[in-house]
Protein backbone atom coordinates (compact mmCIF):
# COMPACT_ATOMS: atom_id res chain seq x y z
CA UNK A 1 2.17 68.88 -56.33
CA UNK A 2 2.96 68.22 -52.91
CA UNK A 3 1.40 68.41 -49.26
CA UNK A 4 4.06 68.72 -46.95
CA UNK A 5 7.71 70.21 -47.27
CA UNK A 6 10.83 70.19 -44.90
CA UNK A 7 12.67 73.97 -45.47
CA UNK A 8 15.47 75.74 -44.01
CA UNK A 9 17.34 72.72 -43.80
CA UNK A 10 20.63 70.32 -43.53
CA UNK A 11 19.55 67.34 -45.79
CA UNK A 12 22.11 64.16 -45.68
CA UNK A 13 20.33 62.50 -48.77
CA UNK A 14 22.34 59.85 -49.17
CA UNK A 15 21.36 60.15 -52.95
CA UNK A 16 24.85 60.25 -55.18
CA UNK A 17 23.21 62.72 -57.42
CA UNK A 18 22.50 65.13 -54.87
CA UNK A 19 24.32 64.87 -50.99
CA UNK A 20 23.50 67.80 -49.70
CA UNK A 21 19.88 70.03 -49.93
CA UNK A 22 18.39 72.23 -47.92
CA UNK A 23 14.42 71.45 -48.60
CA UNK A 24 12.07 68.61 -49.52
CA UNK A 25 8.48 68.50 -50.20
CA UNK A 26 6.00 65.14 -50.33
CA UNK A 27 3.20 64.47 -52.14
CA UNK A 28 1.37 61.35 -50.63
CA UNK A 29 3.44 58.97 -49.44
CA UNK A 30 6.74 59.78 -51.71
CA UNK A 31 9.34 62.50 -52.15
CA UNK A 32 8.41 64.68 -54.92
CA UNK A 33 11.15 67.05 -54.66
CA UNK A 34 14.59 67.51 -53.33
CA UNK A 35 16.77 70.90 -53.51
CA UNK A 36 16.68 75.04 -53.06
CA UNK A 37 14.17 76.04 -50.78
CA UNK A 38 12.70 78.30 -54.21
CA UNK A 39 12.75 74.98 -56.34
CA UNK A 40 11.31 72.74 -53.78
CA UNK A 41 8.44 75.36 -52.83
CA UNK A 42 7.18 75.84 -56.74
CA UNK A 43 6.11 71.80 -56.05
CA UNK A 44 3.92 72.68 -53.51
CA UNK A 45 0.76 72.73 -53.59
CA UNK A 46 -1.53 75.97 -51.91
CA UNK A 47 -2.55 74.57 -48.21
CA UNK A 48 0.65 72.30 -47.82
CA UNK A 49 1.93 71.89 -44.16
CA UNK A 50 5.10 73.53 -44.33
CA UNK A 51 8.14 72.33 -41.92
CA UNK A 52 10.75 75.12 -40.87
CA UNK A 53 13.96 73.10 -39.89
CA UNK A 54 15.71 75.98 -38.68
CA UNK A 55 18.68 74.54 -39.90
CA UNK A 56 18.28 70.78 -38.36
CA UNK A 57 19.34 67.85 -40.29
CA UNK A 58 16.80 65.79 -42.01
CA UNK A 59 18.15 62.27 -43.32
CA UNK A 60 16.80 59.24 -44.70
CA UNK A 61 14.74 57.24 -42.36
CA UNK A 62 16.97 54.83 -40.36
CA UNK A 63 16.37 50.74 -41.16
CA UNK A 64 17.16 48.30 -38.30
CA UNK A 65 18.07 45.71 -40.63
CA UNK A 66 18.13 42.91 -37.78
CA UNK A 67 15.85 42.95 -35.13
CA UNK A 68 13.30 41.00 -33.37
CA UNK A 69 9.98 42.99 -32.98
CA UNK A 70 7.90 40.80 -31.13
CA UNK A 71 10.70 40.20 -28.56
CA UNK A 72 11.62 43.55 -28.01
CA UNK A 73 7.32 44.54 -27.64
CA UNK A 74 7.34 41.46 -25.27
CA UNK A 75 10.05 42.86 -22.85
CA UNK A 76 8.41 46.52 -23.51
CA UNK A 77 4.78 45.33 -22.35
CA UNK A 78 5.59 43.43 -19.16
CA UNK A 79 7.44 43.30 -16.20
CA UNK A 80 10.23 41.17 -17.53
CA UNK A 81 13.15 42.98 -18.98
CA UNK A 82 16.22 40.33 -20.53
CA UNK A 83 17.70 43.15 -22.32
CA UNK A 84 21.76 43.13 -22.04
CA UNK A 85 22.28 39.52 -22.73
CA UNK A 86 22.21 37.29 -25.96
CA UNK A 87 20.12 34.31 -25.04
CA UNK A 88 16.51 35.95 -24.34
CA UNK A 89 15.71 33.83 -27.27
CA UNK A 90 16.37 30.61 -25.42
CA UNK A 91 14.16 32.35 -21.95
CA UNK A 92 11.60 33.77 -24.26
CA UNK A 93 10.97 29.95 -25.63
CA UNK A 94 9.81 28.74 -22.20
CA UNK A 95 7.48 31.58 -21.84
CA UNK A 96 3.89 30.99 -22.85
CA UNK A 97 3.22 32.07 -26.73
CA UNK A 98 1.01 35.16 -26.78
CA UNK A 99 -2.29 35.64 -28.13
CA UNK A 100 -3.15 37.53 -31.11
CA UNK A 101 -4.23 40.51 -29.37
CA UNK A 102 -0.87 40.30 -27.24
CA UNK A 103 1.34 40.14 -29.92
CA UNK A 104 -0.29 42.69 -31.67
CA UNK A 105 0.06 44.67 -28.79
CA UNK A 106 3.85 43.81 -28.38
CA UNK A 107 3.92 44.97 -31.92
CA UNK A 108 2.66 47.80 -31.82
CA UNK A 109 4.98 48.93 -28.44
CA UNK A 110 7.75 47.81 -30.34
CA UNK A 111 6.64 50.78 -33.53
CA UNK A 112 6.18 53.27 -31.08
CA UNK A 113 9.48 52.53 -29.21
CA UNK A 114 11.50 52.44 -32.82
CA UNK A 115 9.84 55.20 -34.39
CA UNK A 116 11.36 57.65 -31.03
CA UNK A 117 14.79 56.53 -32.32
CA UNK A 118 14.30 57.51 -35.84
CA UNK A 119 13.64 54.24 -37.23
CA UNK A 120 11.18 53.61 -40.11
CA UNK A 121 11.91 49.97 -41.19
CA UNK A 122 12.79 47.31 -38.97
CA UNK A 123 12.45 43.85 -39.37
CA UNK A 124 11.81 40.30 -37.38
CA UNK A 125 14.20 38.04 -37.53
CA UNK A 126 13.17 34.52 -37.08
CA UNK A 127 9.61 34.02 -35.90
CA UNK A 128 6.88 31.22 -35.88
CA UNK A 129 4.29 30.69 -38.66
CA UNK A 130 1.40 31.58 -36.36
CA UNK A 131 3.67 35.21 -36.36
CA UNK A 132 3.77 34.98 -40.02
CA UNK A 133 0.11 35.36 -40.20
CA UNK A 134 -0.23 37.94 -37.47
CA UNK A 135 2.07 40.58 -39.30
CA UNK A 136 -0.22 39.46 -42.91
CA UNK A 137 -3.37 40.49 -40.51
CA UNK A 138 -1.91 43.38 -39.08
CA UNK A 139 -0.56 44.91 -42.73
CA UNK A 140 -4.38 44.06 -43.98
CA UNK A 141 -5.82 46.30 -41.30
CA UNK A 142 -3.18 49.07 -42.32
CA UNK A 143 -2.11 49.24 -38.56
CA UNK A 144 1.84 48.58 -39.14
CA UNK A 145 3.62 52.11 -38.31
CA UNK A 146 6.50 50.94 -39.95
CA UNK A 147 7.74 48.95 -42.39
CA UNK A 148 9.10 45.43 -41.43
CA UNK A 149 10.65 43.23 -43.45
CA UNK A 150 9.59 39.47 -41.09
CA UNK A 151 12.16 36.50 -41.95
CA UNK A 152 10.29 32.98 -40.77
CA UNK A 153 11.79 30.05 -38.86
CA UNK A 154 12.73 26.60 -40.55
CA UNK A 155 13.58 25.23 -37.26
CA UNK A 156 12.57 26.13 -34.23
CA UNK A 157 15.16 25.37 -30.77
CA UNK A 158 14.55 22.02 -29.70
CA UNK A 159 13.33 20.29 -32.79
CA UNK A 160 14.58 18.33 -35.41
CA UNK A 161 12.10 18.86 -37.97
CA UNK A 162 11.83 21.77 -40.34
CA UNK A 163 8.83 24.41 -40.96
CA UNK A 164 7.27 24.58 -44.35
CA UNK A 165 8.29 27.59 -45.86
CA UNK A 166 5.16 30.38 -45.62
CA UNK A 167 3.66 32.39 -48.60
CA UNK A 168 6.08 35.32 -49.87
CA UNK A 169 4.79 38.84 -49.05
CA UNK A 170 5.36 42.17 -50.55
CA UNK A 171 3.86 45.75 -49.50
CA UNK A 172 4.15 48.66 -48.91
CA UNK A 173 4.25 47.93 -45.09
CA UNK A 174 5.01 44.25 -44.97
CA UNK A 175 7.88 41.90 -46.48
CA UNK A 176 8.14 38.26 -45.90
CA UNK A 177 10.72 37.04 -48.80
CA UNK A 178 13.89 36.12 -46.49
CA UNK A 179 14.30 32.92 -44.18
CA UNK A 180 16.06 32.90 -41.20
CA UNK A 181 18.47 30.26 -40.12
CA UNK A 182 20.90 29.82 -37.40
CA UNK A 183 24.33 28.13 -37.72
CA UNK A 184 25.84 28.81 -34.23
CA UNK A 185 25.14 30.64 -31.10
CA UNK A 186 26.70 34.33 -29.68
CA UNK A 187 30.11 35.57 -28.06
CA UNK A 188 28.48 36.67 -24.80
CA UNK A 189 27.12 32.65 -23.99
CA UNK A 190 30.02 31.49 -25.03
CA UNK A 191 28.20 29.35 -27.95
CA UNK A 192 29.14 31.07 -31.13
CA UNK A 193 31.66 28.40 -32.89
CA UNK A 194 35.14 29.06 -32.88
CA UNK A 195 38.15 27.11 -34.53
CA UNK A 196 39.84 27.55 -30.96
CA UNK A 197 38.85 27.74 -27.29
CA UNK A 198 37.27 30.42 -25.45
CA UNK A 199 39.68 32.01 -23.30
CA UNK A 200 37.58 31.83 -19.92
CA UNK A 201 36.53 28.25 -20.78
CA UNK A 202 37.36 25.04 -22.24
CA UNK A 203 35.06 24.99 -25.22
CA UNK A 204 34.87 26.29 -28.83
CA UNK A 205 31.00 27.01 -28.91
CA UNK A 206 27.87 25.30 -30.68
CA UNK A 207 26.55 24.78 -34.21
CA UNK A 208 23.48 24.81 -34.36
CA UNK A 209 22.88 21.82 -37.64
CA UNK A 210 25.26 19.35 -38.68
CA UNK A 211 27.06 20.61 -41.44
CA UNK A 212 25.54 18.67 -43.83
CA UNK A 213 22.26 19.47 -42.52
CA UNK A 214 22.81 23.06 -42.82
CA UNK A 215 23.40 22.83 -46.63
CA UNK A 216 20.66 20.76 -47.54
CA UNK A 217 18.08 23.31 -45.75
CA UNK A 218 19.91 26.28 -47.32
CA UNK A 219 20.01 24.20 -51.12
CA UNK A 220 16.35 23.95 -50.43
CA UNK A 221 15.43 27.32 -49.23
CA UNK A 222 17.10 28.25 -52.03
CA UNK A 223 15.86 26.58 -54.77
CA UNK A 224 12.06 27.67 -53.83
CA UNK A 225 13.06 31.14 -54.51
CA UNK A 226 13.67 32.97 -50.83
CA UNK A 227 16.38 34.69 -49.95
CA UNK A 228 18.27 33.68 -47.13
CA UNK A 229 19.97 35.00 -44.02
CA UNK A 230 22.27 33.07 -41.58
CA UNK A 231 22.66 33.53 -38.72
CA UNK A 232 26.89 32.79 -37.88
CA UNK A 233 29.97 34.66 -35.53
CA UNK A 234 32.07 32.53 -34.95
CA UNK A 235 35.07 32.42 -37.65
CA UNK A 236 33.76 28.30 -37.76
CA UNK A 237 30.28 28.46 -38.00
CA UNK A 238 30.46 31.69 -40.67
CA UNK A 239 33.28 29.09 -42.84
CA UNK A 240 30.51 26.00 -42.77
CA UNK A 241 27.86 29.03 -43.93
CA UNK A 242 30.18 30.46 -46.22
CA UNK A 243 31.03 26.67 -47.69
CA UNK A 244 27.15 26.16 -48.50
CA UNK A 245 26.48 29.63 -50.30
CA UNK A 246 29.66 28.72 -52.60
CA UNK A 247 27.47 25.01 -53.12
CA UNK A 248 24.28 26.27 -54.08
CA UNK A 249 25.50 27.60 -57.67
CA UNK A 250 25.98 30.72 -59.84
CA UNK A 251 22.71 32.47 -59.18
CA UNK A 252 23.91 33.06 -55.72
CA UNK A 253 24.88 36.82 -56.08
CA UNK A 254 22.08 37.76 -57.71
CA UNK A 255 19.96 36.14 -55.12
CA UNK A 256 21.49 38.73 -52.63
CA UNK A 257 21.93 36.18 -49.53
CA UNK A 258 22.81 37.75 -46.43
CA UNK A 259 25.36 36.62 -43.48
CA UNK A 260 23.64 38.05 -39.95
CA UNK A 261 26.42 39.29 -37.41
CA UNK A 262 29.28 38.32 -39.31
CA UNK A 263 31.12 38.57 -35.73
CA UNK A 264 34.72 37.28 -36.25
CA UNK A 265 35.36 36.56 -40.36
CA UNK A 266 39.12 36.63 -41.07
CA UNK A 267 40.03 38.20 -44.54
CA UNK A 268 39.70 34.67 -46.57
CA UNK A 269 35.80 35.06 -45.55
CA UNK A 270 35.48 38.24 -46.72
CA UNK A 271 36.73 37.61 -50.10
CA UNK A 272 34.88 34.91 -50.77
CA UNK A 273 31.62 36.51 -49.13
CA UNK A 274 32.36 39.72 -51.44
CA UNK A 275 32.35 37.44 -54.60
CA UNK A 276 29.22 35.76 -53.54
CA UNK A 277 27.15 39.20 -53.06
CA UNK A 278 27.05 38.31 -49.30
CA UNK A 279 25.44 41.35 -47.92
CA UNK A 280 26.57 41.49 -43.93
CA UNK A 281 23.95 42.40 -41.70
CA UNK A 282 26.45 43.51 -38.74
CA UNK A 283 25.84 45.25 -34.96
CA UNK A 284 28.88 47.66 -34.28
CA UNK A 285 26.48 48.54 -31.31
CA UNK A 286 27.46 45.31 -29.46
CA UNK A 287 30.92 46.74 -29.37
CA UNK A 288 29.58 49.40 -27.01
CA UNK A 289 27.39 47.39 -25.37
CA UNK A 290 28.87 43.65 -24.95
CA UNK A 291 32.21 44.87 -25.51
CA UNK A 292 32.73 44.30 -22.16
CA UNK A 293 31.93 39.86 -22.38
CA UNK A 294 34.45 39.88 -26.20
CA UNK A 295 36.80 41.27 -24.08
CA UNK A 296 36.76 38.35 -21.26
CA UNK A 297 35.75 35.87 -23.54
CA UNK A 298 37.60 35.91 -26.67
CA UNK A 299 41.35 34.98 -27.50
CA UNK A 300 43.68 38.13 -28.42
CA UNK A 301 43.80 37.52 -32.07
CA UNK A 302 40.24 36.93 -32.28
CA UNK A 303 39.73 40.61 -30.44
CA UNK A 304 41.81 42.27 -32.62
CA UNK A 305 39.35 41.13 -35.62
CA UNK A 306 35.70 41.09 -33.45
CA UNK A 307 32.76 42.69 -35.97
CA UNK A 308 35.77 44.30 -38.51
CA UNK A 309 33.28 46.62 -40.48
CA UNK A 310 36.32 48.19 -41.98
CA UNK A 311 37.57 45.50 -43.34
CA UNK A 312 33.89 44.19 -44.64
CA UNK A 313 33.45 47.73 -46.40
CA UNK A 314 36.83 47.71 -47.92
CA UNK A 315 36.42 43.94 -49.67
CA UNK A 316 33.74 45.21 -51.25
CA UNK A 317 31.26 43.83 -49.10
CA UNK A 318 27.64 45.91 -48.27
CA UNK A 319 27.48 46.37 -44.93
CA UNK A 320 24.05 46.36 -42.87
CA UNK A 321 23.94 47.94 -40.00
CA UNK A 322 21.93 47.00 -36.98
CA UNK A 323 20.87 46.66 -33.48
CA UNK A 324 19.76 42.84 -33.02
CA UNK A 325 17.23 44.65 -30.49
CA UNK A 326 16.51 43.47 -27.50
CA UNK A 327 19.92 41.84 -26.75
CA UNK A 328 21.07 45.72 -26.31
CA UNK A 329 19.81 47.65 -24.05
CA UNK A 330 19.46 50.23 -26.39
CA UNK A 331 18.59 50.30 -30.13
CA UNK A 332 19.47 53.58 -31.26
CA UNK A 333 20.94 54.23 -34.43
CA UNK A 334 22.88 57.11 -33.53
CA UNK A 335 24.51 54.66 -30.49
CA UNK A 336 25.24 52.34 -33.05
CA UNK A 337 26.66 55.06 -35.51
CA UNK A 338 29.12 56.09 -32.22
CA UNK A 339 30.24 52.66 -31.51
CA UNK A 340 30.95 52.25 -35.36
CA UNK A 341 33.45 55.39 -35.23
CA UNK A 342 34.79 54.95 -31.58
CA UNK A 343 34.86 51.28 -31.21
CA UNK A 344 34.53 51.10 -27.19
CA UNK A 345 33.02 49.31 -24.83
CA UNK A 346 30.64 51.20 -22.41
CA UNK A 347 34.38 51.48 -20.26
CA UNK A 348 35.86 52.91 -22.68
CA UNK A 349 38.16 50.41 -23.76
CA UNK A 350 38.82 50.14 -27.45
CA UNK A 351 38.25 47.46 -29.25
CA UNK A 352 39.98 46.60 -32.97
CA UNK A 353 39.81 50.49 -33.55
CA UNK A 354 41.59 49.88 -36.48
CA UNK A 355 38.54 48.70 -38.02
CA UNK A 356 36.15 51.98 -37.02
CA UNK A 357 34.57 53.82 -39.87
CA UNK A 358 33.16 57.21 -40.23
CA UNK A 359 30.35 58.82 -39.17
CA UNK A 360 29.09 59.25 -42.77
CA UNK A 361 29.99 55.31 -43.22
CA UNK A 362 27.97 54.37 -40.41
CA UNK A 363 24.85 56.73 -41.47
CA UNK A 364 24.57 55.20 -44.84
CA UNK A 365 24.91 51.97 -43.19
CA UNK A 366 22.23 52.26 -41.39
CA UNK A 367 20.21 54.25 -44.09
CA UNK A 368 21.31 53.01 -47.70
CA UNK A 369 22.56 50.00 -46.46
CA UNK A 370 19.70 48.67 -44.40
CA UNK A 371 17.23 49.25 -47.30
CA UNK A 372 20.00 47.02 -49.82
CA UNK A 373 19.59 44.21 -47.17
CA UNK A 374 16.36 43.79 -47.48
CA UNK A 375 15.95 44.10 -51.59
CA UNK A 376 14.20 47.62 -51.20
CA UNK A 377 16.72 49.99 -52.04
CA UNK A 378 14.62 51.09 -54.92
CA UNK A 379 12.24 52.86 -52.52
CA UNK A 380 14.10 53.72 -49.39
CA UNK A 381 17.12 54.23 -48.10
CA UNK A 382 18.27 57.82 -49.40
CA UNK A 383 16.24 61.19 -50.47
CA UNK A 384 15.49 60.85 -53.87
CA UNK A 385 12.66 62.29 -55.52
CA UNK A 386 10.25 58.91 -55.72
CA UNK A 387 11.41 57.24 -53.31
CA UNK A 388 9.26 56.74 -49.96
CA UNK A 389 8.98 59.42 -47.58
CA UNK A 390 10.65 58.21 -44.96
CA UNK A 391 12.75 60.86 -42.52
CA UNK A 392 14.10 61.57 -39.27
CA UNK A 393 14.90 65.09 -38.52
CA UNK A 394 18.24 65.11 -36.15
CA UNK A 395 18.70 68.06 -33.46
CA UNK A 396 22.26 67.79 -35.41
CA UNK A 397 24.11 66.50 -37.83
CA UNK A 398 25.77 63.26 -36.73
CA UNK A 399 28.52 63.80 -39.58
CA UNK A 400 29.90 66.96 -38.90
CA UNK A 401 29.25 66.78 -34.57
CA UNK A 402 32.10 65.45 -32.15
CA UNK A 403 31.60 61.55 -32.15
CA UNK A 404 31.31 61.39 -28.56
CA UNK A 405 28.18 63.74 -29.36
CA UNK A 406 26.16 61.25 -31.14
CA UNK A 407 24.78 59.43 -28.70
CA UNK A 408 23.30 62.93 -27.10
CA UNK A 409 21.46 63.79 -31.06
CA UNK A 410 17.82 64.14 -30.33
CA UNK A 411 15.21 62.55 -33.16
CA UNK A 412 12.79 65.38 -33.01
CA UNK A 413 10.23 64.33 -35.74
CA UNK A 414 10.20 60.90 -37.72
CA UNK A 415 7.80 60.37 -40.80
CA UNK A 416 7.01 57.39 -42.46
CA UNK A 417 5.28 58.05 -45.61
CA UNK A 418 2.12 60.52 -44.82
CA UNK A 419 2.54 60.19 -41.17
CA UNK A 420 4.49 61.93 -38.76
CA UNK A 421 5.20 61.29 -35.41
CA UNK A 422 6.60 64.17 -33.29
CA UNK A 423 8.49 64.06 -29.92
């Protein structure tokens, strides 16, 4: 029996078994029923809210597979907006930490502003242990309107010694199973490591450990059971992380290790990060967005192969898609869907369109995808009776409308379990 259901509509499942539906119905928290408007409605139960579409899409909730909540709530709570550039990490660290009741605040900004854009998981990537807690406090009190999967620190900028590794979470609202380190720096400071020389400047970027230093931390990370995702762009910083995976033994693949950004692998990386499992957590948004600093910055042939989802999809590699909020200015899915199929900066110049991707590519990326990054495909990421309820209704369907439509799809309703939050 169920007490809501979605008719009269254009359902993108994302489920193999079934694409395409037209209604849905939800008892508590999961789906219990996907198909005809006549079979969905005999799983209803007598009172149920009832949802006419009117022929709008409904698809699986989006996941923002690599974010950073706190920052983005920071920037959306005060004055201070550093939104548009990659280093508000290295401003925000000589800001005064928050209090509890600010970062719950940020947090909770942060929800609001994601759930407008459709998006029902998101995660934090890299935070403190005192953040940690906050987010175990905050899933206790049942006041998380999403779900977040929260990847702790080993190292914080400026130190040399490492964080203890936290107590593993898993909820319905809250995971904390992943560790987040970082092995080199981004395109638009001119830090992310390269084998050759920035074209505006004489320099080939920063790592961010000694290579040796690097694999000890992930061998250790590793061995205590937690997943891991790395931080790496440049083509030498993702061949050091790419070097340590291959050390750390023949569990690897099962472990489901991720590589975050994956800006500028050549096709030797993606090989050997398909036969690891190497899930790539990757931001074809920054293509619209920063497109504008590759294009200055970076040496023709490394252009020509700058965040090659094709080419990531086609080695058999599962591809993440993400915004890496707030160093966009903005974190919708259905910008990040465009970029993925048009592959232009905000000028409209193209960049490596031979590695665009459908629309359809690009939803499941950010659907599907997101939800196998974070080791909870088994209850998100498509419409399958079971599975969490977790939509977005779409004013239209980003598959079938002109790409340079996307960007204009409204999010009209997004529901994360029970709840649902309307426009």
């Amino acid at each position: 029996m169920a007490g809501l259901v979605f008719i009269d509509g254009n359902l993108l499942t994302q489920d193999p078994a079934r694409l395409h539906a037209e209604a849905l119905a939800v008892e508590g928290d999961r789906i219990a029923a996907v198909g005809s408007r006549t079979d969905v409605e005999r799983a209803v139960r007598p009172g149920a809210r009832t949802v006419d579409l009117g022929g709008r899409t409904l698809v699986p909730g989006f996941n923002d597979a690599h974010a950073h909540a706190w920052k983005l709530g920071q920037l959306l709570t005060s004055v201070l907006d550093l939104r548009g550039i990659d280093s508000v990490g290295l401003v925000s660290g000589h800001l005064p930490l928050p209090t509890a009741a600010e970062y719950e605040e940020m947090v909770g900004a942060f929800g609001r502003h994601q759930l407008e854009r459709g998006i029902t998981s998101s995660s934090d990537c890299g935070v403190r242990p005192e953040l940690v807690e906050m987010y175990r406090a905050l899933d206790a009190r049942d006041t998380l309107t999403q779900r977040l999967n929260v990847m702790p620190l080993r190292r914080l900028d400026g130190r040399s010694d490492n964080l203890p590794l936290p107590d593993r979470s898993l909820t319905a609202r809250l995971r904390v199973d992943t560790v987040k380190l970082l092995a080199d720096g981004g395109l638009s400071s001119a830090t992310a490591a390269l084998r050759e020389s920035y074209r505006h400047a004489d320099g080939r970027g920063v790592h961010r450990f000694e290579e040796e230093e690097l694999r000890e931390l992930m061998r250790e990370t590793h061995a205590a059971g937690w997943r891991l995702a790395v931080h790496a762009i440049g083509d030498e910083a993702i061949e050091r992380v790419l070097s340590a995976y291959e050390s750390l033994g023949p569990e690897v693949p099962r472990r489901r290790h991720r590589i975050e950004h994956l800006g500028l692998p050549d096709r030797g990386h993606l090989r050997r990060a398909a036969t690891l499992g190497i899930v790539a957590v990757s931001q074809t948004v920054f293509i619209h967005s920063l497109g504008r600093n590759f294009c200055e910055y970076l040496p023709e042939a490394l252009l020509a192969r700058t965040y090659p989802v094709r080419e990531m999809m086609e080695a058999g590699i599962t591809v993440a898609l993400s915004s890496d909020a707030p160093v966009v200015e903005e974190d919708s899915p259905l910008l990040g869907i465009q970029a993925a199929v048009l592959r232009r900066d905000a000028e409209g110049f193209a960049i490596a369109p031979d590695q665009a991707i459908s629309a359809a590519e690009a939803q499941r990326a950010y659907t599907a995808g997101g939800a196998f990054a974070s080791g909870d495909e088994a209850n998100r990421g498509t419409l399958s009776p079971g599975k969490r309820a977790d939509m977005a209704v779409l004013s239209d369907d980003p598959v079938a409308v002109d790409p340079e439509g996307l960007s204009r799809i409204r999010v009209d309703m997004t529901v994360v379990g029970s709840k649902v939050f309307e426009r």
